[in-house]
Protein backbone atom coordinates (compact mmCIF):
# COMPACT_ATOMS: atom_id res chain seq x y z
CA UNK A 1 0.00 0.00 0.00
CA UNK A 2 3.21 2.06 -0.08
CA UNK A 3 2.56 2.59 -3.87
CA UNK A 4 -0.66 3.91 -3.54
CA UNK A 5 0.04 6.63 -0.63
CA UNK A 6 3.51 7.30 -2.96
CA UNK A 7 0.72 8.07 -5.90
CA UNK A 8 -1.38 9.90 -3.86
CA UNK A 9 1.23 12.14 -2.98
CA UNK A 10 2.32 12.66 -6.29
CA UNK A 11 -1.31 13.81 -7.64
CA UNK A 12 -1.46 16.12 -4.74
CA UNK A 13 1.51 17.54 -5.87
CA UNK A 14 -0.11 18.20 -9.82
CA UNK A 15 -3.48 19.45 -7.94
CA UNK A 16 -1.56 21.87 -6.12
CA UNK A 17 1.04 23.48 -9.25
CA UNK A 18 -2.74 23.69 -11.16
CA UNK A 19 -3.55 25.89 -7.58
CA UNK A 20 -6.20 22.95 -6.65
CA UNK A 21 -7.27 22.20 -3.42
CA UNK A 22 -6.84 18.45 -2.59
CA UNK A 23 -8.90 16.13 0.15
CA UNK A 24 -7.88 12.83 1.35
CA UNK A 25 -10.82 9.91 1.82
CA UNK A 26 -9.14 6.89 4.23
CA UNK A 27 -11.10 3.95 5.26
CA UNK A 28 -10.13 3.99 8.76
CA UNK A 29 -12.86 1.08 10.26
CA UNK A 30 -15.12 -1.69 8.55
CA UNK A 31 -17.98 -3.80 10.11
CA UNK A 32 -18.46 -6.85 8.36
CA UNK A 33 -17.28 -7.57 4.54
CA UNK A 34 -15.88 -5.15 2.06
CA UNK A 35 -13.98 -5.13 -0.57
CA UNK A 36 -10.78 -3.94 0.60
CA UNK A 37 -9.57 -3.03 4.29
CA UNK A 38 -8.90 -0.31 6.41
CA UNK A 39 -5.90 1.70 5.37
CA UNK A 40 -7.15 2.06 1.90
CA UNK A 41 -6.95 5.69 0.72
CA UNK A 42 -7.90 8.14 -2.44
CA UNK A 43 -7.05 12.03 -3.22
CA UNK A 44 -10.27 13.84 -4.79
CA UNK A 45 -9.40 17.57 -6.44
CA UNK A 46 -11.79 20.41 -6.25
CA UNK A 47 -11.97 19.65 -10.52
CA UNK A 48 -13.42 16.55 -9.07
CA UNK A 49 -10.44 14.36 -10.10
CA UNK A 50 -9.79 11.47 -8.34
CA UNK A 51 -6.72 8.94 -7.23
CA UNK A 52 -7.10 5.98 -5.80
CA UNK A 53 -10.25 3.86 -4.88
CA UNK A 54 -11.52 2.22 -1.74
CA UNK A 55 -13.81 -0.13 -3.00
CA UNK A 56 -14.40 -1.89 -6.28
CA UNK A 57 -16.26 1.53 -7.24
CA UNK A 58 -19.50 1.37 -5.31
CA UNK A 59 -18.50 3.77 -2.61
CA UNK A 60 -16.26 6.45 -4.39
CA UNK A 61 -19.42 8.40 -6.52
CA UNK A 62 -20.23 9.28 -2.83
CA UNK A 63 -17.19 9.98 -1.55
CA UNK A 64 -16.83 12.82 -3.89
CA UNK A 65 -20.06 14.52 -3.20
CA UNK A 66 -19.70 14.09 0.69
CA UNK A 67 -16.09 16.05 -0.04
CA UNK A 68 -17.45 19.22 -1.28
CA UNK A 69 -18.32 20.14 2.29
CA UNK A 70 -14.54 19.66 3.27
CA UNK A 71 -13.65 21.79 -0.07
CA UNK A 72 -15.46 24.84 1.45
CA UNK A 73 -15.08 24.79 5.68
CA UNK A 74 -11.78 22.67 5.89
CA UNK A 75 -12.68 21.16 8.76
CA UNK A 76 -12.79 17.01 8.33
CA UNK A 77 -15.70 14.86 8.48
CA UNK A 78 -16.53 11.20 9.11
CA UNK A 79 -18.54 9.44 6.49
CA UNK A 80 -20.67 6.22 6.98
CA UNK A 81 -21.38 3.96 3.92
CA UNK A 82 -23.69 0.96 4.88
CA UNK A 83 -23.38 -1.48 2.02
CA UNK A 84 -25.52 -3.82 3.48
CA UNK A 85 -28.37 -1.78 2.09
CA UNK A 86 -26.61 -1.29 -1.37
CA UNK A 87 -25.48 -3.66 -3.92
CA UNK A 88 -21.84 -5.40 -3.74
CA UNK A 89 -20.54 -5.66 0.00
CA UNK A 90 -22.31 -6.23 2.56
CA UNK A 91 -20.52 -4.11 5.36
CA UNK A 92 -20.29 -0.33 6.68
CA UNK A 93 -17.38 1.26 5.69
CA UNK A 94 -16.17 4.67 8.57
CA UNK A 95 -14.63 7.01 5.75
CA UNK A 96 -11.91 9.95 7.67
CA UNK A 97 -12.62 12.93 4.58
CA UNK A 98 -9.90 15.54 5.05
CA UNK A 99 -8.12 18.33 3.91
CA UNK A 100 -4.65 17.59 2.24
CA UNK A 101 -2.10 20.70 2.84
CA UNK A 102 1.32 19.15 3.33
CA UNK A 103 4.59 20.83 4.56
CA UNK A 104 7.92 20.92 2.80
CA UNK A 105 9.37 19.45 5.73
CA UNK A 106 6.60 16.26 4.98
CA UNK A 107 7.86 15.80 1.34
CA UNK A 108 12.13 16.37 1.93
CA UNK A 109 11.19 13.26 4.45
CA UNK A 110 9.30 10.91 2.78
CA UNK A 111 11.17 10.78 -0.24
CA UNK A 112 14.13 10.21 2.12
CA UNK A 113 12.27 7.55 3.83
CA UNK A 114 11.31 6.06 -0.07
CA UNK A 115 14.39 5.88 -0.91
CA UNK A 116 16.14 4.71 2.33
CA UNK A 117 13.13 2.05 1.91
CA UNK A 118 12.08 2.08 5.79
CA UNK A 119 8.57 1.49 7.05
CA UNK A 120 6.08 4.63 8.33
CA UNK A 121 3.04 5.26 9.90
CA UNK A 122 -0.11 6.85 9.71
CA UNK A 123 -2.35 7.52 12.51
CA UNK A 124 -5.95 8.42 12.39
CA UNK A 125 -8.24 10.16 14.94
CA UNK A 126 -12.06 9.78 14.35
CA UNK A 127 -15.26 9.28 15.92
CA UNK A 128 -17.84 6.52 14.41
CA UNK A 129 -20.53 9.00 13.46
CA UNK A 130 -21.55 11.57 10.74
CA UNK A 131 -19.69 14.86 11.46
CA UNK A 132 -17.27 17.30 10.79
CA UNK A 133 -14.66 18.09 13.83
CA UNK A 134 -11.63 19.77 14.13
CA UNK A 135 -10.05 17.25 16.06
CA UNK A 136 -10.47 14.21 12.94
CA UNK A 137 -7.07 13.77 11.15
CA UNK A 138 -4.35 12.36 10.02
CA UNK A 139 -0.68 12.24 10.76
CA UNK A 140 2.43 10.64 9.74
CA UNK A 141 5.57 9.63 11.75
CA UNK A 142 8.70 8.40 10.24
CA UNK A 143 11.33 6.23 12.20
CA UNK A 144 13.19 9.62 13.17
CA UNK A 145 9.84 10.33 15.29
CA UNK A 146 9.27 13.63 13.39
CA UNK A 147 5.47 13.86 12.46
CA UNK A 148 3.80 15.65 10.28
CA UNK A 149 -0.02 16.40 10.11
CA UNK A 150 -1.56 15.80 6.08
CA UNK A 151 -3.29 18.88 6.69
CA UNK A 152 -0.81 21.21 8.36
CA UNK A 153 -4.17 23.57 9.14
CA UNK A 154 -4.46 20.80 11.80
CA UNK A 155 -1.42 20.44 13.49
CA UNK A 156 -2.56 22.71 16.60
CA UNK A 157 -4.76 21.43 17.46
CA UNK A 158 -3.45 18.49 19.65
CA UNK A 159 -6.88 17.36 21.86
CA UNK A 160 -7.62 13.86 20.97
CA UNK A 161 -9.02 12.36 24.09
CA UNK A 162 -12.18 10.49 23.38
CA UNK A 163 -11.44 9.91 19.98
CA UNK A 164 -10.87 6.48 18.32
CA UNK A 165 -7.48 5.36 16.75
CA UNK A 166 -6.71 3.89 13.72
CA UNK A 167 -3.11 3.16 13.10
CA UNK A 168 -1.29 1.72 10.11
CA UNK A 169 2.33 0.79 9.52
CA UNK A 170 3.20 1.22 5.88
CA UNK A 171 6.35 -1.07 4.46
CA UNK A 172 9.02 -0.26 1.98
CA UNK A 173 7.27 -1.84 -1.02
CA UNK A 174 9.08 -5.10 -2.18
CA UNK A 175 11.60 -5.09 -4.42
CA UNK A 176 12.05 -7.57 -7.77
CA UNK A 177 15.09 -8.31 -8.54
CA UNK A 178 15.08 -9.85 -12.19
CA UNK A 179 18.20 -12.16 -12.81
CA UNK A 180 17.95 -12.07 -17.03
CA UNK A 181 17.17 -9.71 -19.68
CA UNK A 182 15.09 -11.39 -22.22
CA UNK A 183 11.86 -10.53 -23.40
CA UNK A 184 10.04 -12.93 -20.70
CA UNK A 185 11.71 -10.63 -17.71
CA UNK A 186 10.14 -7.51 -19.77
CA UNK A 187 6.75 -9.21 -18.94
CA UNK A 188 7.35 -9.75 -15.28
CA UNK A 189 8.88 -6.79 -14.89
CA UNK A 190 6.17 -4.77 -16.16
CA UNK A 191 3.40 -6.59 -14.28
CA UNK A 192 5.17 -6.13 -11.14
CA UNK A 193 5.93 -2.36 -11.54
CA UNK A 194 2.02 -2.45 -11.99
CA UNK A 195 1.81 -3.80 -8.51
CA UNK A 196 3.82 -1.31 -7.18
CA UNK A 197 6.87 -3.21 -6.74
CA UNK A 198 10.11 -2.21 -7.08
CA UNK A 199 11.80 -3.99 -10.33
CA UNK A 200 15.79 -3.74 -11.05
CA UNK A 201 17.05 -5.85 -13.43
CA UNK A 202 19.98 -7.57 -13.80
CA UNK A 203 21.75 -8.07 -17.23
CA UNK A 204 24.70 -9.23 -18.52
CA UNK A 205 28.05 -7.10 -19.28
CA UNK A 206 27.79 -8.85 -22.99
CA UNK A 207 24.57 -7.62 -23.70
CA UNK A 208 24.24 -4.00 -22.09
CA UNK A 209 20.73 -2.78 -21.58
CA UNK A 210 18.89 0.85 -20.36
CA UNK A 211 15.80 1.25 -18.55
CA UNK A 212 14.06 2.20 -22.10
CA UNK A 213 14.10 -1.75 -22.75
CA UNK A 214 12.21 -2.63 -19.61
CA UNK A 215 8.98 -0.34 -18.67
CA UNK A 216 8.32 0.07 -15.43
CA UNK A 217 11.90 -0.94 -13.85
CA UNK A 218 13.23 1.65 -11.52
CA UNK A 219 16.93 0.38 -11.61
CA UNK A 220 19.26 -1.50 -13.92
CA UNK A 221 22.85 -3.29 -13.71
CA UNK A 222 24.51 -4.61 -16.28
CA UNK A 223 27.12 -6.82 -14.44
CA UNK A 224 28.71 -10.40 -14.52
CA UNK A 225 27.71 -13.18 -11.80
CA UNK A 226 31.20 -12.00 -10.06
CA UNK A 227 30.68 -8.72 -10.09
CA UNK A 228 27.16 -8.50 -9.14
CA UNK A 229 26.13 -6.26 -6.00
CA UNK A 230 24.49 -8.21 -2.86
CA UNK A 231 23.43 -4.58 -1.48
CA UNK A 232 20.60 -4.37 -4.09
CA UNK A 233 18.72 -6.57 -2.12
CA UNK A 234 17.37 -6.15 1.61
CA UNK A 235 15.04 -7.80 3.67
CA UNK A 236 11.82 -6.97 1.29
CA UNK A 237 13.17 -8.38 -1.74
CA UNK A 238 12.14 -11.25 -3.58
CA UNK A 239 14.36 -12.89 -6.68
CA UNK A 240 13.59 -14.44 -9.94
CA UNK A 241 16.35 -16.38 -11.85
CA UNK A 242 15.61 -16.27 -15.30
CA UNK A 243 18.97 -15.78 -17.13
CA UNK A 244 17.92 -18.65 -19.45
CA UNK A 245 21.66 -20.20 -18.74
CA UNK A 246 22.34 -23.24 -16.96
CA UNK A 247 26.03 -21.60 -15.96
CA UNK A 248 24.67 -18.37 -15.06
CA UNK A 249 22.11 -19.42 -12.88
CA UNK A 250 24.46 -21.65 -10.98
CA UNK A 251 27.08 -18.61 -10.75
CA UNK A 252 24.45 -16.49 -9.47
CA UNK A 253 23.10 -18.75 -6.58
CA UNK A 254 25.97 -19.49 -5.26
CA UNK A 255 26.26 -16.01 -4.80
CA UNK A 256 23.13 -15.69 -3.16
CA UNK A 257 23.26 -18.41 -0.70
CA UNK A 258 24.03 -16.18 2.66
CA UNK A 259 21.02 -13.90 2.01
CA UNK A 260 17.58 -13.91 3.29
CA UNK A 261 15.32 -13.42 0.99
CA UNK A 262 11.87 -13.16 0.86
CA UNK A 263 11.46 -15.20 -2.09
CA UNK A 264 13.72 -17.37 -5.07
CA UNK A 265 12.41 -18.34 -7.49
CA UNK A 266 13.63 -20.15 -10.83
CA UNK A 267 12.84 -21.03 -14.46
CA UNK A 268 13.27 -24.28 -16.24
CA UNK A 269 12.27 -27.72 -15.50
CA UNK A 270 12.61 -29.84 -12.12
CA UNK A 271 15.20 -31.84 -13.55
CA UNK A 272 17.39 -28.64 -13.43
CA UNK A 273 16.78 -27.40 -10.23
CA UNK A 274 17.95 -30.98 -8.87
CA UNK A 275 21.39 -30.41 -11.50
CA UNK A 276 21.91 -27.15 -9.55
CA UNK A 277 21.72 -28.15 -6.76
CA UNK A 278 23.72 -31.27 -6.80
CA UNK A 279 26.35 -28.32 -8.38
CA UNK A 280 25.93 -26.42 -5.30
CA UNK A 281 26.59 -28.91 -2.50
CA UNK A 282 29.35 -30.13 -4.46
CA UNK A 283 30.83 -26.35 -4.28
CA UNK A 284 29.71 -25.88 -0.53
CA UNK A 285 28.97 -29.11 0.82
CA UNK A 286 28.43 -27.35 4.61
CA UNK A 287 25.42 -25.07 3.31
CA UNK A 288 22.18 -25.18 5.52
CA UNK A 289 19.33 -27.47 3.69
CA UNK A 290 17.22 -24.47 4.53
CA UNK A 291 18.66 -22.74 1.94
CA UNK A 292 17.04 -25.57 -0.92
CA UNK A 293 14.08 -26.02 0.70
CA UNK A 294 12.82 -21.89 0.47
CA UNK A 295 13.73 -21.88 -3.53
CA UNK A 296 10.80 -22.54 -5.54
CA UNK A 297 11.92 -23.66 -8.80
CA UNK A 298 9.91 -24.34 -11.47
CA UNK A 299 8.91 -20.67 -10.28
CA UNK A 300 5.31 -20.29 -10.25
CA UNK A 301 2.07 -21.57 -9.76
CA UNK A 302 0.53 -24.32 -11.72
CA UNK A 303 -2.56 -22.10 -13.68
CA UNK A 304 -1.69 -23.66 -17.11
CA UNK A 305 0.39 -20.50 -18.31
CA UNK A 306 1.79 -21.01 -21.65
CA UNK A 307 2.70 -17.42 -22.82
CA UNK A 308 5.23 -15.03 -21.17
CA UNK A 309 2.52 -12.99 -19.64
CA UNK A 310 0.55 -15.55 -18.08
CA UNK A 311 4.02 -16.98 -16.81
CA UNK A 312 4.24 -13.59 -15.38
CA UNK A 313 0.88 -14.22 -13.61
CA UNK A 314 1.57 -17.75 -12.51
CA UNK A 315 5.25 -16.01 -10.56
CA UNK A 316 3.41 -13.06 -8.99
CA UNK A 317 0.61 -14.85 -7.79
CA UNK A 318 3.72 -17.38 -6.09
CA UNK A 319 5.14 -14.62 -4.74
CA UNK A 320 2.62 -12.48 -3.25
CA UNK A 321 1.68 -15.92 -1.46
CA UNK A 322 4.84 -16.83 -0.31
CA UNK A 323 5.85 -13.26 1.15
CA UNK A 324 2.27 -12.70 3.10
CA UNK A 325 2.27 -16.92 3.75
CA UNK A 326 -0.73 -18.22 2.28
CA UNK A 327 -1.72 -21.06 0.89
CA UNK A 328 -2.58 -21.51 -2.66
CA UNK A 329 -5.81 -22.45 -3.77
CA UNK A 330 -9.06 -21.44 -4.60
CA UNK A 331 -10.89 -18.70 -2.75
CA UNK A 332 -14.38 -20.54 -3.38
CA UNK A 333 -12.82 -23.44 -1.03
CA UNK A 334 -11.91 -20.86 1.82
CA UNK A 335 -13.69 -20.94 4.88
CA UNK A 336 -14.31 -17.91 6.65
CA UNK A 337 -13.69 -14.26 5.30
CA UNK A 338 -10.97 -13.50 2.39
CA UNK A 339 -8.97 -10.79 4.31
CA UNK A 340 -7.35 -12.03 7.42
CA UNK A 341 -7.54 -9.22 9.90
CA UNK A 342 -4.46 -9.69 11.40
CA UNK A 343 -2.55 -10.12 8.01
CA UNK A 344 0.02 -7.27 6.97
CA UNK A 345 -0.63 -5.28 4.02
């Protein structure tokens, strides 16, 4: 969710060199089902221009009108949407609607925290009823402890007592690291940058490449297996080996043995994975079992993909279930309710 506060940001920043006013919706408490969680967010402009969504659209036509109240007194509001009445899900949604008037201060830090990648929060003060008050808002505290109001109109006024709490901690979003260069690590790359990851490819000194030949990658190194820099990856990374050579792939994980990652995965065929690893032990016969039994190679999940995009599919959907530990299957054999409440985001 990262991403989509990072893009938030970012349109406030248009709204406001265009001179418009900005307001910030946040789900910030549920009863029953919905369709996403609390924490979810989205900016509306005064032009009536909107980032984000909370729901699967059912709930942001009336977000907007209830805003144009907050456009005019600047004071923030609480907003109830009962779905159980309404068509789709069948919960009531506590919406925080708020001015968004952020101090230089706010931006010089979170881009440091973005690109330090280290977790934030946001807390939330609100009552569970229909009204405007003062007192409602947001505010955002980075590791150093500074905090920062999201509307800086607000930051005097410091009596919360009585009011409820909703806090969220926000992580660095997780990084991709692609292992290859060929037209299938294009395709991942490109779905993951469209899940907000963070993609840097790896390619080969032989074959140089630039960012132009993979959309959506933030970083790129063109680099050999012994030259290649363990620092690009930290403790919310996952990796995908896909350098379509048997050699390279073997060079590469044995440089990646002493790292914890959150994920590894592999291309080609089960009889190769067994080859490499036979390779490996033979290398370092004293490394920890552990290390074979958390790389998932073939990479992916069996959904019948045949082209490089639904590969791409199949290897997300692995890795967004290995990183928040889930198990794979169907959602119309789960018992109980989709979103686990005490599951990070």
């Amino acid at each position: 969710m990262t991403h989509e506060f990072k893009q938030i940001i970012e349109s406030y920043l248009k709204a406001k060199s265009k001179n418009l006013k900005s307001v910030l919706a946040t789900v910030v408490a549920m009863e029953g089902s919905s369709y996403r969680r609390p924490g979810v967010r989205m900016l509306i402009r005064e032009d009536g221009k909107m980032t984000g969504a909370v729901s699967g659209g059912c709930v942001e036509k009336e977000i907007l009108r209830q805003s144009q109240s907050v456009f005019t007194t600047r004071i923030p509001k609480i907003m109830t949407y009962d779905g159980r009445y309404r068509l789709g899900c069948e919960g009531i949604l506590y919406i925080l609607i708020e001015p968004l008037s952020l101090q230089k201060h706010f931006l010089q830090a979170f881009e440091k925290v973005l690109d330090n990648r280290q977790a934030f929060y946001i807390t939330s003060y609100f009552k569970r009823t229909d009204e405007e008050n003062v007192n409602f808002g947001s505010c955002v505290v980075f590791d150093d402890e500074n905090q920062f109001y999201l509307n800086e109109d607000n930051k005097d006024n410091k009596v919360k007592e009585g009011l409820e709490v909703f806090n969220q901690k926000l992580k660095p979003s997780l990084k991709l690291v692609l292992i290859g260069a060929e037209h299938d690590a294009v395709q991942l790359g490109v779905l993951a940058s469209l899940n907000g990851w963070e993609v840097t490819i790896v390619a080969p000194e032989s074959d140089p490449k630039t960012l132009l030949n993979f959309p959506g990658a933030k970083h790129i190194e063109n680099v050999s297996p012994q030259t290649f820099n363990q620092n690009i990856i930290d403790k919310e990374t996952a990796v995908v080996l896909m350098t379509h050579s048997y050699s390279k792939d073997l060079q590469y994980l044995l440089r990646l043995t002493d790292l914890n990652l959150k994920y590894l995965g592999i291309l080609g065929p089960a009889r190769r994975r067994e080859k490499l690893f036979q390779e490996i032990l033979e290398h370092n016969p004293a490394i920890d079992s552990l290390f074979f039994e958390k790389i998932h190679a073939p990479a992916g999940i069996n959904i019948g993909a045949e082209t490089p995009q639904e590969i791409a599919v199949s290897i997300i959907a692995e890795i967004l279930a290995v990183v928040r530990k889930e198990e794979v299957y169907l959602l119309k054999d789960k018992k109980g309710r989709i979103h686990s409440e005490e599951k990070e985001i």
